[in-house]
Protein backbone atom coordinates (compact mmCIF):
# COMPACT_ATOMS: atom_id res chain seq x y z
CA UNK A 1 193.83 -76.17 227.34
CA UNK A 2 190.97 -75.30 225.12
CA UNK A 3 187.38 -76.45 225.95
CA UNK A 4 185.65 -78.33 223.96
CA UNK A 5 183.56 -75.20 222.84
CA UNK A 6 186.56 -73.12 221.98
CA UNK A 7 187.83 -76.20 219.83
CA UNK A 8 184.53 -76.34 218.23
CA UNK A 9 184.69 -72.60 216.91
CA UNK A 10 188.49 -72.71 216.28
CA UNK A 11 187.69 -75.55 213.64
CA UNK A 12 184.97 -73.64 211.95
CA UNK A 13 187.72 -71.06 211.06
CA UNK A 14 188.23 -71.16 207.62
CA UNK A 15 192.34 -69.48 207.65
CA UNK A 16 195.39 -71.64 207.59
CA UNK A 17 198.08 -69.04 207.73
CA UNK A 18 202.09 -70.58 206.65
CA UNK A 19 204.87 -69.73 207.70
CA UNK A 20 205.78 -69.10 203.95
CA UNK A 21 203.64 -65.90 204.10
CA UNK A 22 200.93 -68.19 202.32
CA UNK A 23 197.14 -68.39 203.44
CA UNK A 24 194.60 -71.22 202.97
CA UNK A 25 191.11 -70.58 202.58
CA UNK A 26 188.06 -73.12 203.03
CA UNK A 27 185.15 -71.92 201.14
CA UNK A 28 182.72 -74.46 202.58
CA UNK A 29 182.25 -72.48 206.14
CA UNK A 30 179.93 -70.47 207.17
CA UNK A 31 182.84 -68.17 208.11
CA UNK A 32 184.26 -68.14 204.30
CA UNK A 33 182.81 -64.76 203.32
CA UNK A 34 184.12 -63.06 206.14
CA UNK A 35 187.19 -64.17 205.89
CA UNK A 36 187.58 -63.42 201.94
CA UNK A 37 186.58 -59.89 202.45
CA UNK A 38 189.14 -59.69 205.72
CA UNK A 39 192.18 -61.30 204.35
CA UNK A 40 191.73 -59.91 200.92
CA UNK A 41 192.53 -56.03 202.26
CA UNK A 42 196.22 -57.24 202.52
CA UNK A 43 196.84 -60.41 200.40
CA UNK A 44 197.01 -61.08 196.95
CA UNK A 45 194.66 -64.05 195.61
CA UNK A 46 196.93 -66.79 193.71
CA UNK A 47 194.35 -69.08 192.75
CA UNK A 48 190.15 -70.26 193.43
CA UNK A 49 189.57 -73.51 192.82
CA UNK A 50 185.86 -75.32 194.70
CA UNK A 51 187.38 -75.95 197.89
CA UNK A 52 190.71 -74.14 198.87
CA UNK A 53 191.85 -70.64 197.83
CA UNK A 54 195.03 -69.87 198.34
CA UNK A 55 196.24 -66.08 199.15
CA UNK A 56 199.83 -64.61 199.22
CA UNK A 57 200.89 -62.08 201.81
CA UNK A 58 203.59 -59.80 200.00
CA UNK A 59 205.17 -56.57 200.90
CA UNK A 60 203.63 -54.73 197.93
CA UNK A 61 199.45 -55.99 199.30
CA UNK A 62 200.52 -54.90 202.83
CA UNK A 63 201.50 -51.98 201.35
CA UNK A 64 198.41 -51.18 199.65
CA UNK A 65 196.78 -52.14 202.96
CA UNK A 66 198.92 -49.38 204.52
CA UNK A 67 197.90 -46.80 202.37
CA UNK A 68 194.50 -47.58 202.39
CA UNK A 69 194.46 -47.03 206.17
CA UNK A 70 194.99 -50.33 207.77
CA UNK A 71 197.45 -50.89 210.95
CA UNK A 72 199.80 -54.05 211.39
CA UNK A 73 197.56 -54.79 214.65
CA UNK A 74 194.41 -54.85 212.29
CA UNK A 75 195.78 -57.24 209.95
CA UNK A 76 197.32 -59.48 212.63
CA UNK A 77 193.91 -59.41 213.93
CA UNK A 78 192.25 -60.21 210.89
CA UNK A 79 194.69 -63.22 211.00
CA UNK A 80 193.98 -64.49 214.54
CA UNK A 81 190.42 -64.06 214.22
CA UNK A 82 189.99 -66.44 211.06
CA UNK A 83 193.22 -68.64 211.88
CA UNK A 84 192.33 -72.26 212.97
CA UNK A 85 195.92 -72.13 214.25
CA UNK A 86 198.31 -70.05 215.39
CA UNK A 87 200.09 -67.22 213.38
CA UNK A 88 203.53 -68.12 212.69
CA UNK A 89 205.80 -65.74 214.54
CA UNK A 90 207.58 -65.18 211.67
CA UNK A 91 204.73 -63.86 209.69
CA UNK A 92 203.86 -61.37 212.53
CA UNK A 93 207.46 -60.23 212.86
CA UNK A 94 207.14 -60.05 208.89
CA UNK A 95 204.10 -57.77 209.01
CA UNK A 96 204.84 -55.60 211.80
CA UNK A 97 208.22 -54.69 210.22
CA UNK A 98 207.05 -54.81 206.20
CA UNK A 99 203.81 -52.04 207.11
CA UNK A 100 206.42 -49.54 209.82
CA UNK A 101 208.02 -48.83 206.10
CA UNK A 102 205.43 -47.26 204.46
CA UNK A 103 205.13 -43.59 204.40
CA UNK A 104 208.83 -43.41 205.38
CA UNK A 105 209.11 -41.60 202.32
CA UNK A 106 207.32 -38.69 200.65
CA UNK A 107 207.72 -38.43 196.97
CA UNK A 108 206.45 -34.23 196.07
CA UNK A 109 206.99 -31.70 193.46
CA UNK A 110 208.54 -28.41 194.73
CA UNK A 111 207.21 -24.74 193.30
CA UNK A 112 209.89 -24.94 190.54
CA UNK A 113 209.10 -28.19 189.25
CA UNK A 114 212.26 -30.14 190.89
CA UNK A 115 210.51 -33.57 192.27
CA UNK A 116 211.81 -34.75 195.90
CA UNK A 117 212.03 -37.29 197.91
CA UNK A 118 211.69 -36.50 201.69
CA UNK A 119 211.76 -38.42 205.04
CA UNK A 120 212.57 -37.60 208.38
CA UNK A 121 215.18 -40.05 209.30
CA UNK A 122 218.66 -38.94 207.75
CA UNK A 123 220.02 -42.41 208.11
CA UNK A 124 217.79 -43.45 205.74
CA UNK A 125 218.25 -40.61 203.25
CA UNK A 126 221.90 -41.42 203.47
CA UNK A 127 221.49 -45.11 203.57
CA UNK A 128 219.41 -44.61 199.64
CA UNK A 129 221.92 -42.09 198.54
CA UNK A 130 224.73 -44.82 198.78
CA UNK A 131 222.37 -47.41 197.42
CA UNK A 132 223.84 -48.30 193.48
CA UNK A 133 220.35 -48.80 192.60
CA UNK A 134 219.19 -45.05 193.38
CA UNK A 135 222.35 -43.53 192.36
CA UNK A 136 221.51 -43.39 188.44
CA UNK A 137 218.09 -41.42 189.25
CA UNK A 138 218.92 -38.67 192.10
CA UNK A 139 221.24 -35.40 191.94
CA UNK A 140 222.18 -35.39 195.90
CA UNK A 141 220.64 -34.03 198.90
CA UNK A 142 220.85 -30.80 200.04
CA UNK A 143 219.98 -31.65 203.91
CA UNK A 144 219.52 -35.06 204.53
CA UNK A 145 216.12 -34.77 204.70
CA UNK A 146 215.66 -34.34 200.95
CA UNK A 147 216.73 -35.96 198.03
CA UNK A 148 216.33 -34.25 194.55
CA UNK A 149 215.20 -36.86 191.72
CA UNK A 150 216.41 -36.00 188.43
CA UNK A 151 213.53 -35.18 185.96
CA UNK A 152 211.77 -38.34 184.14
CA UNK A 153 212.86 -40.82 186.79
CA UNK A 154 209.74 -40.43 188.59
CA UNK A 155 208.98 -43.87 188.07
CA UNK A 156 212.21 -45.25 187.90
CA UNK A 157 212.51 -44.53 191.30
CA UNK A 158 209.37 -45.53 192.48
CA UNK A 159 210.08 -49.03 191.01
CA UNK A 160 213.59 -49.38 192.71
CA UNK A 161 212.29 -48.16 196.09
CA UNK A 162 209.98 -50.62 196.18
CA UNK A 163 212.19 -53.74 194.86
CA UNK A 164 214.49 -52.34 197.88
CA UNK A 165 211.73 -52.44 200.21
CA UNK A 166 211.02 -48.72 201.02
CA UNK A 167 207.88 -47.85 199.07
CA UNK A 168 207.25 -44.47 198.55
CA UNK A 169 204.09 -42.45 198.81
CA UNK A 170 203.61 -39.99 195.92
CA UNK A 171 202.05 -37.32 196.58
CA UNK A 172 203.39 -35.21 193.44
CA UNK A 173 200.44 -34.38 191.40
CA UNK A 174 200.35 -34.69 187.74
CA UNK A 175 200.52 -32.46 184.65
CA UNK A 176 197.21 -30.97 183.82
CA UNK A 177 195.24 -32.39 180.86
CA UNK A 178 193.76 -30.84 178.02
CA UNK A 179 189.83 -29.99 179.57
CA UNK A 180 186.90 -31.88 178.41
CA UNK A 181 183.38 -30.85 180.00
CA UNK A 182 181.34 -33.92 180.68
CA UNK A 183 178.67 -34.30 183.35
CA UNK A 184 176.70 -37.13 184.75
CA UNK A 185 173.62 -37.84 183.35
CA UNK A 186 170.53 -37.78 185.71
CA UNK A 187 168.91 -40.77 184.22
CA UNK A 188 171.27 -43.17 181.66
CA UNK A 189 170.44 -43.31 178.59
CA UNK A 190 169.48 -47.11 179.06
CA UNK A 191 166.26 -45.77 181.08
CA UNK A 192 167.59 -47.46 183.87
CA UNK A 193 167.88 -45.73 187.60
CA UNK A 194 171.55 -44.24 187.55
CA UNK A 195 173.65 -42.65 190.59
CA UNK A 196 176.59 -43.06 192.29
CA UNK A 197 177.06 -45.54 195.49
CA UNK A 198 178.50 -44.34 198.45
CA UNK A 199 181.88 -46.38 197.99
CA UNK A 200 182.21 -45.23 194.37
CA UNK A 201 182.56 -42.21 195.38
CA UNK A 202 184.63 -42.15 198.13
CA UNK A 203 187.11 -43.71 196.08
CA UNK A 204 186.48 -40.76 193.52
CA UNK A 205 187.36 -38.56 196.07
CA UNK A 206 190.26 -40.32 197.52
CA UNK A 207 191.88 -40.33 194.03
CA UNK A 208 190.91 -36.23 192.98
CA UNK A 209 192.30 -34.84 196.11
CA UNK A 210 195.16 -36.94 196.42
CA UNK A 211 198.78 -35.32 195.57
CA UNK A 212 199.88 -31.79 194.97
CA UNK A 213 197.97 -31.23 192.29
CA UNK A 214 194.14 -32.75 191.47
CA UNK A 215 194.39 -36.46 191.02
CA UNK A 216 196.54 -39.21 191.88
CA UNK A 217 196.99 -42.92 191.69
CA UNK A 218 195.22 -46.10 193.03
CA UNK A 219 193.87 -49.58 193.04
CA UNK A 220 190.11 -50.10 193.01
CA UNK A 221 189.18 -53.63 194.41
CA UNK A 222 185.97 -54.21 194.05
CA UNK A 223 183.81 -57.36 192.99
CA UNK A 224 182.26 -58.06 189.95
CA UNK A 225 179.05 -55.78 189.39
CA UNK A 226 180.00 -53.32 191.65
CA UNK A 227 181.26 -50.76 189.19
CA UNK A 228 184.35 -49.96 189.23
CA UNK A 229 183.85 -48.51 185.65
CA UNK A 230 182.40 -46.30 187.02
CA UNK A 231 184.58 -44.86 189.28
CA UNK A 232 186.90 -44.99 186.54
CA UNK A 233 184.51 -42.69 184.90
CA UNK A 234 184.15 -40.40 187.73
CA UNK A 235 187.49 -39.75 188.14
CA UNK A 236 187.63 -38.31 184.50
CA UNK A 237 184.45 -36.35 185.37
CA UNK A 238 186.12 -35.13 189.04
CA UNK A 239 189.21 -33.99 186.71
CA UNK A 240 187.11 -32.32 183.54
CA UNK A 241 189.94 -33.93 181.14
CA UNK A 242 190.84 -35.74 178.37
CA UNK A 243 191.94 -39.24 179.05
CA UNK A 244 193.53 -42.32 177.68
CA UNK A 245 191.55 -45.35 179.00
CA UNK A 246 193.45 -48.48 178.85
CA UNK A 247 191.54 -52.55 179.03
CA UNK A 248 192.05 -55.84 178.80
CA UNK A 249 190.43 -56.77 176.19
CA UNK A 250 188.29 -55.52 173.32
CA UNK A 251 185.27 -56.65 174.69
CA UNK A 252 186.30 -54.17 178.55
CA UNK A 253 186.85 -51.76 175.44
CA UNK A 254 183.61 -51.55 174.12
CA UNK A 255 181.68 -52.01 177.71
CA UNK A 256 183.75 -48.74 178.84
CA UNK A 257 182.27 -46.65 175.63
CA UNK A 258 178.92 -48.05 176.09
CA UNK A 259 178.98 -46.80 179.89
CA UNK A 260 180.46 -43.54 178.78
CA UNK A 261 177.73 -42.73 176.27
CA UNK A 262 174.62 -43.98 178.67
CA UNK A 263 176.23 -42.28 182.29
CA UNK A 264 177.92 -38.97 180.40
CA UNK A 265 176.65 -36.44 178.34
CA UNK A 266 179.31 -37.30 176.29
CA UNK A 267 178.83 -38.28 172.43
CA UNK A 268 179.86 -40.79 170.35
CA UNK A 269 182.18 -38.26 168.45
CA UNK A 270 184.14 -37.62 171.58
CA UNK A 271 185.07 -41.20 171.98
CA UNK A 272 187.64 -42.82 170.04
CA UNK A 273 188.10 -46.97 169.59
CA UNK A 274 191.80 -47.65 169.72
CA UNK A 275 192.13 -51.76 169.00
CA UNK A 276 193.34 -54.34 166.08
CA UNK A 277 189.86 -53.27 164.55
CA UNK A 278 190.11 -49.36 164.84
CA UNK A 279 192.71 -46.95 165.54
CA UNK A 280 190.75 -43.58 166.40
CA UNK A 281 192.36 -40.86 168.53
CA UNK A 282 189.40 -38.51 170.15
CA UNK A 283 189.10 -36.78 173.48
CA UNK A 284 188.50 -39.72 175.19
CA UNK A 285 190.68 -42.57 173.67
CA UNK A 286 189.57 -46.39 174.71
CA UNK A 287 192.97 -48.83 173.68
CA UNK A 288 193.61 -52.13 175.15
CA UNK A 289 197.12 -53.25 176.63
CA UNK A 290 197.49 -55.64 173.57
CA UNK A 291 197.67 -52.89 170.96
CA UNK A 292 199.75 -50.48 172.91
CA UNK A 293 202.17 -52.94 173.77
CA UNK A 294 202.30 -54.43 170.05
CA UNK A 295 205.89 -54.18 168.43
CA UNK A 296 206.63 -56.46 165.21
CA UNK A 297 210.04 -58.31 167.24
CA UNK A 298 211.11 -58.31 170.38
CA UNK A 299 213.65 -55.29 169.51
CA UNK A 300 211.47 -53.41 167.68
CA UNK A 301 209.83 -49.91 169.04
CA UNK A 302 206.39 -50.00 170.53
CA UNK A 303 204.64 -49.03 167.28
CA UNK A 304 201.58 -47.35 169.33
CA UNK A 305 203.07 -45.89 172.18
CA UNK A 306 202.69 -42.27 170.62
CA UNK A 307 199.08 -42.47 172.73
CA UNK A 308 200.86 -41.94 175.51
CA UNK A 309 201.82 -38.34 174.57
């Protein structure tokens, strides 16, 4: 039996955690902030109304978790800690098993180019290469340890491994960009005080030196304010290349140029507007998703997806 102080501090916790891998969030506790930053390293945020947001635990957020570091005990803590009830057992069972498959398998780039697929546990390697959704991107194994991807299926395969529920970590590196010398500016160009936070560039770092090569792949989560264009913006400077930037909207278009020119030494020359209002192509291109995905029917080619080459 509980006490009555247990009870007390049990009902000031903010988590109701379902058995349908959904979470409940009061906002009016003084535990709410906590909680949001807790559960929001390995759920997805569905919707924020006043009172209750709601949160969705899915095998692609614990995933992220995962790579970012976390353990299936320190989310099931996280859990327990803000939970005014119990954790379904389901949901732990769910967790524990969803996180043990990530980093399974190793997605690299051998010396000659040939991209591969490696894991430890042959049953596995033979349990994909019998899989009918893997078959139309992979040429075989030559050990069971390995499994050779056939050239252009990178993310064909990455997207199929994950709707399977084996997530891959890439580690394979990209193809070097055309170099573009930029530096940061020691004061911005708005007169304002300008340098990088501690966070910002961690995650600059944890992007340039992952995979085979310089630079990977990622998802920044950070609040609004805390500049996150700006670690976009370091990772082109941590690189030295020329870059396609890609934003919602034209008004994230014209924010990223403005940061560019005030935090860079680049010039307004260098940067190209790439929207239903202009269509320049420059050294550092600035599009948004609208544009690029434009096609006149629903049959018709992507008219603007030559940016991509």
């Amino acid at each position: 039996m509980l006490d009555s102080r247990a009870m007390l501090e049990r009902d000031l916790r903010p988590v109701i955690v379902q058995s349908d891998r959904s979470i409940l969030m009061e906002t009016d506790g003084p535990l709410f902030e906590d909680a949001r930053d807790a559960i929001a390293a390995f759920a997805e945020l569905i919707k924020s109304p006043e009172h209750i947001h709601t949160y969705r635990i899915t095998p692609l957020s614990l995933w992220n978790a995962a790579a970012a570091g976390m353990t299936a005990d320190e989310i099931l803590v996280s859990l327990t800690k803000f939970s005014k009830y119990e954790v379904p057992a389901n949901i732990i069972t769910e967790i524990r098993e969803t996180v043990s498959r990530y980093g399974r398998l190793k997605l690299y780039k051998m010396e000659d180019g040939q991209l591969v697929i490696e894991s430890d546990d042959s049953l596995l390697v033979t349990e994909l290469l019998n899989h009918k959704d893997i078959q139309p991107y992979v040429t075989g194994t030559p050990d069971l340890k390995r499994i050779f991807v056939k050239p252009g299926d990178r993310g064909n395969i990455k997207s199929v491994l994950i709707k399977i529920g084996f997530p891959v970590e890439d580690l394979a590196g990209y193809v070097e960009g055309a170099p573009l010398k930029l530096e940061w500016r020691k004061e911005a160009l708005s007169g304002k005080p300008f340098a990088t936070r501690k966070y910002q560039v961690e995650s600059i770092d944890a992007f340039y030196m992952r995979g085979s090569n310089h630079g990977g792949s990622g998802v920044v989560v950070l609040p609004c304010g805390a500049g996150k264009t700006v670690v976009g913006i370091g990772c082109i400077h941590a690189l030295q290349t020329q870059t396609l930037v890609l934003t919602t909207n034209t008004v994230a278009l014209r924010q990223w140029i403005s940061e560019l020119i005030d935090k860079t030494t680049l010039t307004e020359d260098q940067i190209g507007e790439y929207s239903g209002d202009s269509k320049e192509i420059k050294p550092i291109t600035v599009a948004t998703y609208q544009v690029l995905t434009y096609r006149k029917t629903k049959d018709s080619p992507f008219v603007h997806f030559g940016l991509f080459d």
